[in-house]
Protein backbone atom coordinates (compact mmCIF):
# COMPACT_ATOMS: atom_id res chain seq x y z
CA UNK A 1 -17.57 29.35 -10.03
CA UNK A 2 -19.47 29.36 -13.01
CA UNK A 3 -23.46 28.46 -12.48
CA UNK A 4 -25.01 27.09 -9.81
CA UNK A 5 -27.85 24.57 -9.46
CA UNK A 6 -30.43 24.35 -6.68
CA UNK A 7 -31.95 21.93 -4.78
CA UNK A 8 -35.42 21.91 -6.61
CA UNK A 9 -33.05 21.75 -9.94
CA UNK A 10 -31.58 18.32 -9.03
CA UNK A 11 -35.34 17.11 -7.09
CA UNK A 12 -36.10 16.82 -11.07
CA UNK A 13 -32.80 15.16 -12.32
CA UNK A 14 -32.47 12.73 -9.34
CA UNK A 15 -34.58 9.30 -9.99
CA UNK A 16 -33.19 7.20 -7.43
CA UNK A 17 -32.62 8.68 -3.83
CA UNK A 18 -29.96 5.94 -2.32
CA UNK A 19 -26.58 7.43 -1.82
CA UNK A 20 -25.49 4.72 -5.07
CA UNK A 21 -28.41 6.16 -6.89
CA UNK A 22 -27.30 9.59 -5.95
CA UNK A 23 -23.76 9.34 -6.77
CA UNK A 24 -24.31 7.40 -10.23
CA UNK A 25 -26.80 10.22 -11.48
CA UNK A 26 -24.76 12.87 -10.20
CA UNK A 27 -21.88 11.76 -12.31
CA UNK A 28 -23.77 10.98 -15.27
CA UNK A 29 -24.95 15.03 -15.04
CA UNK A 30 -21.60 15.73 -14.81
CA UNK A 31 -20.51 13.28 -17.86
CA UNK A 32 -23.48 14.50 -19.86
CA UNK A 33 -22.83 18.86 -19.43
CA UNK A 34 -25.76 19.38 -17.27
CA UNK A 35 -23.38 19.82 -14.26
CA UNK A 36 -20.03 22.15 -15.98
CA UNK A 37 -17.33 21.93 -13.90
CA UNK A 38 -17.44 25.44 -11.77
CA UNK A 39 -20.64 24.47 -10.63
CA UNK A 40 -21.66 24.95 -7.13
CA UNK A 41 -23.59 22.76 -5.04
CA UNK A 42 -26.74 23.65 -3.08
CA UNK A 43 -26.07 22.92 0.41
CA UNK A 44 -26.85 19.57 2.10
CA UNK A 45 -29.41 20.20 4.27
CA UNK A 46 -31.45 21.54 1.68
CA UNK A 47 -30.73 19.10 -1.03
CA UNK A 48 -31.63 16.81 1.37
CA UNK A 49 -34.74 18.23 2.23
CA UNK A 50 -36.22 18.78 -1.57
CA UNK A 51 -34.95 14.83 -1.84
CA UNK A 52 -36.47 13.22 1.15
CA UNK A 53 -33.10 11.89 2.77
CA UNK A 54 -31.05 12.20 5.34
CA UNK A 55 -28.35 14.83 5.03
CA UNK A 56 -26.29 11.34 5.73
CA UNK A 57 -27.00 10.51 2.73
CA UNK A 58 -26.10 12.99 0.53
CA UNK A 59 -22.95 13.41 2.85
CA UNK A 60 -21.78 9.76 1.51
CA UNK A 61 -22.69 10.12 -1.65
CA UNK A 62 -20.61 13.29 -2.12
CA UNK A 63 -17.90 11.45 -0.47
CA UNK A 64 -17.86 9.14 -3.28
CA UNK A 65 -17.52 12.11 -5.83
CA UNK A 66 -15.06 13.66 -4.04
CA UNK A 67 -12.73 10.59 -3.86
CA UNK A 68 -13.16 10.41 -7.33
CA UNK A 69 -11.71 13.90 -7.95
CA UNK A 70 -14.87 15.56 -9.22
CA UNK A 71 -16.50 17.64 -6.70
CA UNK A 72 -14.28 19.40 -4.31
CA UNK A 73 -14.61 21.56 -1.01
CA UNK A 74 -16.94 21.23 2.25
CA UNK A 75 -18.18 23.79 4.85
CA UNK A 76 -18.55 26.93 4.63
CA UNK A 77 -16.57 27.39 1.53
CA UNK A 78 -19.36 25.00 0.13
CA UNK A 79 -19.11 22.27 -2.41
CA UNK A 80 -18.68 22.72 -6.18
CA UNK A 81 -17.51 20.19 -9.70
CA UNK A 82 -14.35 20.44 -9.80
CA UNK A 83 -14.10 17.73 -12.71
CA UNK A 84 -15.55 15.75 -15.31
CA UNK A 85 -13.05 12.83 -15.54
CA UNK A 86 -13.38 9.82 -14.04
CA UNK A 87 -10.07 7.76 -14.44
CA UNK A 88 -9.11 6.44 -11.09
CA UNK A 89 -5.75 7.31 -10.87
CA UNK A 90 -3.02 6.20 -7.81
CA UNK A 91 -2.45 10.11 -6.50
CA UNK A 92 1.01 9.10 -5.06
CA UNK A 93 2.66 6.78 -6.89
CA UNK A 94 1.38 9.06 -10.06
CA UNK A 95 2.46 11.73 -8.87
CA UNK A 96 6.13 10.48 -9.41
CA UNK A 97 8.53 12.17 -12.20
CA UNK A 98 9.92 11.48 -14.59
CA UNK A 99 13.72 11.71 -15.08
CA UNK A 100 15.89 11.91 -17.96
CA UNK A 101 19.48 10.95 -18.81
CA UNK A 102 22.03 12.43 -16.07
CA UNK A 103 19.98 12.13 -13.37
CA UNK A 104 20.54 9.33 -10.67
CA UNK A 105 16.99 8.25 -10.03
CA UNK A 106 16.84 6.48 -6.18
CA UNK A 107 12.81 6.88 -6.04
CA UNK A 108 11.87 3.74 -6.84
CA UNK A 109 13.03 1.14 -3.95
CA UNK A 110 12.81 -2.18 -6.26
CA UNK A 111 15.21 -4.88 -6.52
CA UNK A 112 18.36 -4.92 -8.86
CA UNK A 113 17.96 -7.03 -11.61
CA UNK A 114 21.31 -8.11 -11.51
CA UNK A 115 20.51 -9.39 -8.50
CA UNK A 116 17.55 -11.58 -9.23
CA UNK A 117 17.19 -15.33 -9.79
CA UNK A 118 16.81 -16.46 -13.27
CA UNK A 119 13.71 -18.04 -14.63
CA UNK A 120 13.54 -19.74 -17.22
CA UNK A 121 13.82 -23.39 -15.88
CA UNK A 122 11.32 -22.21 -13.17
CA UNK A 123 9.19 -20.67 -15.79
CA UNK A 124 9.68 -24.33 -18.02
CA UNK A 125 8.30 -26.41 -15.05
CA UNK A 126 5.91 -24.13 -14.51
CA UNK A 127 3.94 -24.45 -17.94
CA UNK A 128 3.50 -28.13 -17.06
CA UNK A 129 1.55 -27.40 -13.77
CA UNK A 130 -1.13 -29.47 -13.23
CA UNK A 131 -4.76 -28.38 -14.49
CA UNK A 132 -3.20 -26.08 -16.87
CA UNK A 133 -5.97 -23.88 -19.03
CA UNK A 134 -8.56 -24.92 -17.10
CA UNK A 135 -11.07 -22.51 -16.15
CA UNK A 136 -11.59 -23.61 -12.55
CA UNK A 137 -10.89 -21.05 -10.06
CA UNK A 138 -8.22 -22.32 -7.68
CA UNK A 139 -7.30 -20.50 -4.90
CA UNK A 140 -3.69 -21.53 -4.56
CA UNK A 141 -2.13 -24.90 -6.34
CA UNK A 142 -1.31 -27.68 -4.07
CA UNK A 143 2.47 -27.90 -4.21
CA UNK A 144 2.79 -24.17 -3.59
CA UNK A 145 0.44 -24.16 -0.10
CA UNK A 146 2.90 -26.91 0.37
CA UNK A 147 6.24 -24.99 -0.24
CA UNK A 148 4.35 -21.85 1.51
CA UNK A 149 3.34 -23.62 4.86
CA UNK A 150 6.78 -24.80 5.31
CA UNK A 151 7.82 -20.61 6.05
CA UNK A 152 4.71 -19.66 7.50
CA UNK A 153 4.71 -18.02 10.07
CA UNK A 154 1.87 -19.54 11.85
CA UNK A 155 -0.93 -22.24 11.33
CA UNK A 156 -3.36 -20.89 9.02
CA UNK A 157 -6.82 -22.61 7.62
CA UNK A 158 -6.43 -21.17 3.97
CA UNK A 159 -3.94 -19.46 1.18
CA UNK A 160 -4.50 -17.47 -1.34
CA UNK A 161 -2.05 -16.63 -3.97
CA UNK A 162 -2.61 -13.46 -5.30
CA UNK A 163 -0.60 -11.34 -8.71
CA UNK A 164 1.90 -9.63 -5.91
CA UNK A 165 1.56 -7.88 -2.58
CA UNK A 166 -0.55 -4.79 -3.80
CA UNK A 167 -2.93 -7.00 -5.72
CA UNK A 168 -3.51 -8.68 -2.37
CA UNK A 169 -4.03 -5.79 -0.79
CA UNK A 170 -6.02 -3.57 -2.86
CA UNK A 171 -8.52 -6.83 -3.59
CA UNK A 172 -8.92 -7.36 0.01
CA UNK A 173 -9.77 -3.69 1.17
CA UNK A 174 -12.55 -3.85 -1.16
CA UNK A 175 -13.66 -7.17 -0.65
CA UNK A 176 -14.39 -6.40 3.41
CA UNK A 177 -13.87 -2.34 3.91
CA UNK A 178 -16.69 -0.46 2.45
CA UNK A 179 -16.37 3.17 1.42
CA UNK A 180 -16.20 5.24 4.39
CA UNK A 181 -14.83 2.85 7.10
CA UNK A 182 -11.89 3.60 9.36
CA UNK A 183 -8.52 1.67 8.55
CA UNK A 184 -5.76 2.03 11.13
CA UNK A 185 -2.27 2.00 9.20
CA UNK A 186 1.27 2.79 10.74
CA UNK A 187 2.70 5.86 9.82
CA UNK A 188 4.56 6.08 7.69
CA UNK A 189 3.92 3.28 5.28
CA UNK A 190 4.17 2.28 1.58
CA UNK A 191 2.51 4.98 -0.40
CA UNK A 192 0.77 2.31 -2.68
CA UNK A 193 -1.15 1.18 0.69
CA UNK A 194 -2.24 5.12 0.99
CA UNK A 195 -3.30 5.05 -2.59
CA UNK A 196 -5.07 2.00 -2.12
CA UNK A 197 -7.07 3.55 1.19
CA UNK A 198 -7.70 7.05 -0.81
CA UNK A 199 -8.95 5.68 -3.72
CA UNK A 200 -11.46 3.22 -1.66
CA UNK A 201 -12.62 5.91 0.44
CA UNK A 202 -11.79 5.29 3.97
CA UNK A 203 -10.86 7.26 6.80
CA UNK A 204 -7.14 6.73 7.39
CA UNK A 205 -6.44 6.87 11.08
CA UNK A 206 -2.53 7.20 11.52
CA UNK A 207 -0.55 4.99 13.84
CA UNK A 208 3.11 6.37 14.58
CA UNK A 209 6.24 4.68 15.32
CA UNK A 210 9.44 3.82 16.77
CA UNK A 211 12.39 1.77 16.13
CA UNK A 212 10.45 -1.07 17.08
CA UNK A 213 7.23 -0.69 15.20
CA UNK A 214 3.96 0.76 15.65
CA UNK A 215 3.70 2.47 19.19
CA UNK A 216 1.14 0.61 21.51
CA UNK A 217 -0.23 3.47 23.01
CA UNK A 218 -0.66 4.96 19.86
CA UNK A 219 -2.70 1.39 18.32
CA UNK A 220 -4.52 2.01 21.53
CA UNK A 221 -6.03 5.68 20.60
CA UNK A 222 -6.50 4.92 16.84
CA UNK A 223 -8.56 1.86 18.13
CA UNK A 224 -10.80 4.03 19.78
CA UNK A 225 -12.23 4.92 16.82
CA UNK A 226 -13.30 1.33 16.00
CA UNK A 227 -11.29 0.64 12.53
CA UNK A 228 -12.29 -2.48 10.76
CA UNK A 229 -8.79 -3.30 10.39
CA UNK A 230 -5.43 -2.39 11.00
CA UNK A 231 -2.85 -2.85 8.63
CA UNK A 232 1.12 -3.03 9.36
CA UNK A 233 4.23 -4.94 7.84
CA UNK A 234 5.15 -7.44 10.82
CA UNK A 235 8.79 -7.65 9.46
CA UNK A 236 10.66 -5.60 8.19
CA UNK A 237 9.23 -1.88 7.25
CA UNK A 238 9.57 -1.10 3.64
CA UNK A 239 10.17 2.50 4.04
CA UNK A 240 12.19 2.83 6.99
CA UNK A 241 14.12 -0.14 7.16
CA UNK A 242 13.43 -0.88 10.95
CA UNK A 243 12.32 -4.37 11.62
CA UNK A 244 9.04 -4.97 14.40
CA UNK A 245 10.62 -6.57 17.78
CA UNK A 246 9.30 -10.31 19.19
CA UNK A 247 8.91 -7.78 22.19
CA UNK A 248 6.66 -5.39 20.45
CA UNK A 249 4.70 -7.37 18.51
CA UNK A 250 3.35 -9.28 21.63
CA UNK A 251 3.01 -6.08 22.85
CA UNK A 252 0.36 -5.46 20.29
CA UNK A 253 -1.43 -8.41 20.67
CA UNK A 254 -2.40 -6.46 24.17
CA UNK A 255 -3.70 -4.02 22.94
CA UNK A 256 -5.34 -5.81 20.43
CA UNK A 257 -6.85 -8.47 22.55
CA UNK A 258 -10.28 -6.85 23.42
CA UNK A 259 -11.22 -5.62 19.62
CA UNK A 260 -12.15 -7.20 17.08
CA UNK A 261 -10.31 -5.04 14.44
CA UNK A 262 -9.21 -7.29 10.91
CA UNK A 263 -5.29 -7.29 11.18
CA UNK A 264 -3.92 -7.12 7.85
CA UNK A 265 0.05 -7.90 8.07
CA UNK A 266 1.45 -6.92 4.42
CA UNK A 267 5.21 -8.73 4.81
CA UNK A 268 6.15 -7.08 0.99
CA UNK A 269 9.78 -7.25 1.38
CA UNK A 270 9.75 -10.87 2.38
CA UNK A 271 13.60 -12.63 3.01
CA UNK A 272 14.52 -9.17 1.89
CA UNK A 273 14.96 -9.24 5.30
CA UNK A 274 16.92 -11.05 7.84
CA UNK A 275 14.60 -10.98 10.57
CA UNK A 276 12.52 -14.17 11.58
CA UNK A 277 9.29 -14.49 10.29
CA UNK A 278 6.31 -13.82 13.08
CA UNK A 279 2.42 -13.16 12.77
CA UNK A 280 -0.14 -11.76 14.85
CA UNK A 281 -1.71 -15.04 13.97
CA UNK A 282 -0.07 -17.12 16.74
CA UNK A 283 -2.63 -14.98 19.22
CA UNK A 284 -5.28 -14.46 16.42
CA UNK A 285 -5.79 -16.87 13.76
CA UNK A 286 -9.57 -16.11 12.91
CA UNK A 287 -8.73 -12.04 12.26
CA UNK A 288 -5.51 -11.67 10.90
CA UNK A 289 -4.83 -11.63 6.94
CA UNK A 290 -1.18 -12.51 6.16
CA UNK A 291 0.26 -11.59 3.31
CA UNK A 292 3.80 -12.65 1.82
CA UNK A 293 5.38 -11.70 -1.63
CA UNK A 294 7.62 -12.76 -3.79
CA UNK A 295 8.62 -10.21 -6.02
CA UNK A 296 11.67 -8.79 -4.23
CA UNK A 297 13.27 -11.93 -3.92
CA UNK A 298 12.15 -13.94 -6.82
CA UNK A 299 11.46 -11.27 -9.46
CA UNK A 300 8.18 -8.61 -10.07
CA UNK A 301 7.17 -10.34 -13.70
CA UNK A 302 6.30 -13.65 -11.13
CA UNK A 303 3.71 -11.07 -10.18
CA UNK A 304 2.84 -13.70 -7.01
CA UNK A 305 1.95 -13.15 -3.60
CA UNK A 306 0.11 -15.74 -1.07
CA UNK A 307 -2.19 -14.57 1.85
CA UNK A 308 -3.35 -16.47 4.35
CA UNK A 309 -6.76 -16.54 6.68
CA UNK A 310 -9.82 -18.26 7.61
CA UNK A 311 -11.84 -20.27 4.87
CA UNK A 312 -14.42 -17.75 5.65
CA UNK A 313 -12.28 -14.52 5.07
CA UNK A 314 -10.15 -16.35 2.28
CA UNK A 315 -13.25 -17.01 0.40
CA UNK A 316 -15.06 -13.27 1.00
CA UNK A 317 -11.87 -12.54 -1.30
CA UNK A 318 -11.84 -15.06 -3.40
CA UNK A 319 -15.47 -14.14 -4.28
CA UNK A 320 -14.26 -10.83 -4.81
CA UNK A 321 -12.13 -11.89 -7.24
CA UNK A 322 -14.69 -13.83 -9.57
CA UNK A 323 -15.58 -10.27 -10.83
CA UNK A 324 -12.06 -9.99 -12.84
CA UNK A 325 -9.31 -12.73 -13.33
CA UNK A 326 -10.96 -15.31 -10.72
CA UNK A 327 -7.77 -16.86 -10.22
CA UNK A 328 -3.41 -16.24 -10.36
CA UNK A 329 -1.58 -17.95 -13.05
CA UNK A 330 -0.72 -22.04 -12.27
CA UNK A 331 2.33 -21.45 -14.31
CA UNK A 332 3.48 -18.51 -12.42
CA UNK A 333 2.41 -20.58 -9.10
CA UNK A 334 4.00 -23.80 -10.07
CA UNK A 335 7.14 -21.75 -11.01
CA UNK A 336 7.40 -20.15 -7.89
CA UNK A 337 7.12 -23.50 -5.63
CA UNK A 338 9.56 -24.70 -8.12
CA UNK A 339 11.76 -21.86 -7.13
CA UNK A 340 11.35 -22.05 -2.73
CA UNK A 341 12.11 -25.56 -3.31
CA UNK A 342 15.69 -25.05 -5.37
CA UNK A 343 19.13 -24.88 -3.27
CA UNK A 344 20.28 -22.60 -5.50
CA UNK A 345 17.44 -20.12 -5.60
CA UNK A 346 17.90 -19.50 -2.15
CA UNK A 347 21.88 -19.03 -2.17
CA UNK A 348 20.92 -15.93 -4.92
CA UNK A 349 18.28 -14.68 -2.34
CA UNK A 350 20.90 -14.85 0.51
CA UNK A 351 23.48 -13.25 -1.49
CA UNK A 352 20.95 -10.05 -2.82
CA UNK A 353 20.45 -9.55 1.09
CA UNK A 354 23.55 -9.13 1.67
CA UNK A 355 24.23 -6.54 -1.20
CA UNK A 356 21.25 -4.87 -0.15
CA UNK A 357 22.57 -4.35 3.38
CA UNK A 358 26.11 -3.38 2.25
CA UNK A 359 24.46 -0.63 0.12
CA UNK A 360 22.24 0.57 2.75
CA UNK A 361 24.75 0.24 5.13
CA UNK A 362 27.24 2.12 3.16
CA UNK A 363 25.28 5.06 2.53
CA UNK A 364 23.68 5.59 6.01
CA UNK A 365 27.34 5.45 7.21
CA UNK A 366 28.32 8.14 4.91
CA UNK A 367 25.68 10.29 6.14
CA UNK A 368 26.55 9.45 9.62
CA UNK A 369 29.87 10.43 9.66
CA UNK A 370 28.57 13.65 7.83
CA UNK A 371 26.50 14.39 10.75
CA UNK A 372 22.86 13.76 9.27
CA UNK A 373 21.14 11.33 11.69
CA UNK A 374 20.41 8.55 9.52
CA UNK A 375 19.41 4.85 11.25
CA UNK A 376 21.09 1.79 10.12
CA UNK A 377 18.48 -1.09 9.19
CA UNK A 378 17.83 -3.09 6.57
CA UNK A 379 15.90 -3.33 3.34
CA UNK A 380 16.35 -1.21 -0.28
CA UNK A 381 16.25 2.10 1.06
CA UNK A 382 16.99 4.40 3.75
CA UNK A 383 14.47 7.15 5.42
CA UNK A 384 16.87 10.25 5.92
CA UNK A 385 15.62 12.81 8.62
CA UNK A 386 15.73 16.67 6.89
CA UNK A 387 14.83 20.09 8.45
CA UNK A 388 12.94 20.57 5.41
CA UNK A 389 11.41 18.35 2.91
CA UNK A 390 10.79 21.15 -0.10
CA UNK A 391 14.14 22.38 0.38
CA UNK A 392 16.28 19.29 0.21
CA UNK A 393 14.18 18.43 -2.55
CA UNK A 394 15.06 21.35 -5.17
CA UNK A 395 18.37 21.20 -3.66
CA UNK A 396 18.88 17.29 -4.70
CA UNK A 397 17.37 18.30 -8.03
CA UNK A 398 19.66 20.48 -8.68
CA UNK A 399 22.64 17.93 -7.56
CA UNK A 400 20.78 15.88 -9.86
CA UNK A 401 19.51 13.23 -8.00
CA UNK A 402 15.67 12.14 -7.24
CA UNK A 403 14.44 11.23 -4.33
CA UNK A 404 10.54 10.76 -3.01
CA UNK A 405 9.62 13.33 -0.18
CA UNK A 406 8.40 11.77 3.34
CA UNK A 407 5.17 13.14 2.96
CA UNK A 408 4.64 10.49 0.56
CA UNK A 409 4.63 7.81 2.65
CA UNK A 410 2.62 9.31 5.61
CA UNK A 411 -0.68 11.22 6.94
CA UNK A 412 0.92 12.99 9.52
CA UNK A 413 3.83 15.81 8.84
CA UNK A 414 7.23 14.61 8.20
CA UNK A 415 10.56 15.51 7.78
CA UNK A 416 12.11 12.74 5.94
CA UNK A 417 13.75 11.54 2.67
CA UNK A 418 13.40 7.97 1.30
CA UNK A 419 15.80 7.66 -0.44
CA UNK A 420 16.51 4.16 -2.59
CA UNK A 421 19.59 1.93 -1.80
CA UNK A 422 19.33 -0.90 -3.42
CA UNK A 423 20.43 -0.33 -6.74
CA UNK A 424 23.50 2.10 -5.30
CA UNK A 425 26.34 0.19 -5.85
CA UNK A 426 28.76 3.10 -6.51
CA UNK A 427 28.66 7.20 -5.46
CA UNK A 428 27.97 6.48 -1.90
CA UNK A 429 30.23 9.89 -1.01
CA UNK A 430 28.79 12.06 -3.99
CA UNK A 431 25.69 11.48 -2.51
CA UNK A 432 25.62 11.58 0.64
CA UNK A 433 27.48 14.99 0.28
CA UNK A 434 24.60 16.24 -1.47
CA UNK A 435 21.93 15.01 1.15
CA UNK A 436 24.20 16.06 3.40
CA UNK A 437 23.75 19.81 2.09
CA UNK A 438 19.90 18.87 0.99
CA UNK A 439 19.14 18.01 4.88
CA UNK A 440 20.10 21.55 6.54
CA UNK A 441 20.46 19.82 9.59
């Protein structure tokens, strides 16, 4: 610590006492020098005492501060400015490295290339979609909703399409969660949705698993603690590769029944999967948000996802939206109808699933018969149980292969790999004789 300030010190400095007010002046002391970093904080109470507020207040508006990475520590050990930058920044996903030549990089869990359909007489009929240019802000174009309902999994008022499955997301966490709600999640998940929660501010309230999906009992605690939504992929998980039972999922419509809890079902890895398409909708069609995307099947550069919801909760989003692009690209939309309605799209997207499983399958077989405990599933990677996580790490590293730790992908502790699959075509022994020795198991 390098200076402090008291309360009386920021009583003069603070013009507008609403936790905004507080937070936005705050930061601009910080920006400006006023406020070094080292500083320490006067207490709460007090500061809200000198201010006239509630200690409430000045609680939230130091939450804000401290999700943006510039004031750190609470309690006893008080609270002091830990920065003076103010770049949002995705703490997971950037926390990623980055590997030179030699080392066999199965982080990222994206589709082969190879094994994508090609676009260019998609992308043709797409730049003659209808209302081209125009500056009216659709929400989805007609012969998309059109291809779209066809695979739906239920019966919903209104699409959206959205530029892919975590542009969906993020938009529609802060068009209805505010800063300092509760957001149930299954654990673990995709470490862009924990970026996305961070970053906005909520309280994340775990929701563990089984080979089935979330764990009823354990939707029924975290609902306890009255989340405004709880988000889950209905299909197939992207981490784990386990797909969510007919059995289970009514099974969480129980528990579900008596809230009235958003349900936000994020189905990224869409025919990715074999399993049949099902939604929470069927039991729920005025609260659940269903999102499908395209860019493991049809390619990431179509940068397209569709949701679906009420007109209501579509157009809270929508409105959102008006504050950047307003709208997804009619070329990229036609293009993508273009390609759910071609025969031969959907032979490539039956064929990639295939490799996909006979590379997962291969190397979770490999570990198998080496003794690690690795589940068969589906998907483009596989989630490898470890005694350690730090240790198989730096042991991989130093069999030069990259991997992302469990702890990634999860708020409580975990003892996991994910390891990527889908771009594996080759070294399935060479590798899993290294996790083999990485696991300690």
């Amino acid at each position: 610590m390098t200076d402090n300030r008291d309360a009386q010190w920021f009583a003069k400095n603070l013009t507008d006492r609403t936790i905004r007010g507080i937070a936005l002046e705050t930061r601009a002391l910080i920006r400006a020098g006023a406020l070094p970093v080292g500083t320490k904080l006067p207490p709460i109470r007090d500061l809200a005492f000198v201010l006239g507020v509630s200690p409430a207040t000045i609680s939230e508006a130091w939450s804000e501060l401290r999700r943006q990475k510039i004031i750190s520590g609470r309690g006893r050990t008080g609270t002091w400015i830990s920065g003076d930058r103010f770049i949002a920044k995705p703490h997971r996903l950037g926390s990623s490295g980055n590997y030179g030549e030699g080392i066999l990089n199965l982080t990222a869990a994206v589709p082969d290339p190879r094994l994508l359909p090609p676009l260019a007489e998609a992308m043709a009929y797409g730049a003659s979609a209808e209302n081209l240019n125009s500056y009216e802000r659709n929400r989805i174009v007609p012969e998309l909703e059109h291809e779209v309902r066809k695979i739906w999994p239920y019966e919903p008022e209104a699409f959206l399409a959205t530029n892919g499955g975590y542009n969906a997301v993020y938009t529609l966490v802060h068009a209805l969660l505010p800063p300092g709600a509760s957001v149930a999640i299954e654990d673990p998940t995709g470490m862009r949705l924990l970026d996305i929660l961070e970053d906005r501010g909520v309280r994340i309230i775990p929701v563990q698993c089984d080979s089935e999906g979330p764990l009823p009992p354990a939707l029924a605690a975290a609902l306890k603690s009255k989340p405004v939504a709880f988000i889950f992929q209905p299909r197939l998980h992207s981490v784990t590769g386990q797909s969510v039972s007919r059995k289970r999922l009514e099974a969480l419509a129980e528990v579900l029944r008596d809230s009235d809890t958003l349900i936000v079902e994020d189905d990224g890895t869409g025919d990715i999967s074999a399993a049949a398409r099902h939604s929470l909708g069927e039991h729920f069609p005025s609260r659940v948000i269903h999102i499908l995307s395209f860019s493991k099947t049809h390619g990431p550069d179509l940068r397209l996802a569709v949701l679906s919801s009420t007109r209501a909760i579509v157009d809270q989003i929508q409105s959102y939206r008006s504050f950047s692009a307003g709208w997804t690209s009619r070329i990229l939309q036609a293009a993508t109808a273009w390609l759910l309605r071609d025969p031969g799209t959907q032979a490539l997207v039956d064929q990639a699933r295939a490799v996909y499983q006979n590379r997962r399958d291969n190397l979770v077989s490999a570990l198998q018969f080496r003794g690690v405990p690795a589940t068969h599933g589906s998907g483009l990677c596989a989630w490898v149980p470890v005694a350690s996580e730090p240790f198989a790490m730096v042991t991989l590293a130093a069999h030069g292969i990259a991997v992302h730790p469990g702890a990634k992908f999860a708020i409580l502790p975990t003892r996991y790999l994910r390891v990527a699959t889908a771009t594996l075509s080759d070294r399935y022994e060479q590798v899993a004789d290294s996790i083999t020795l990485a696991a300690g198991l």
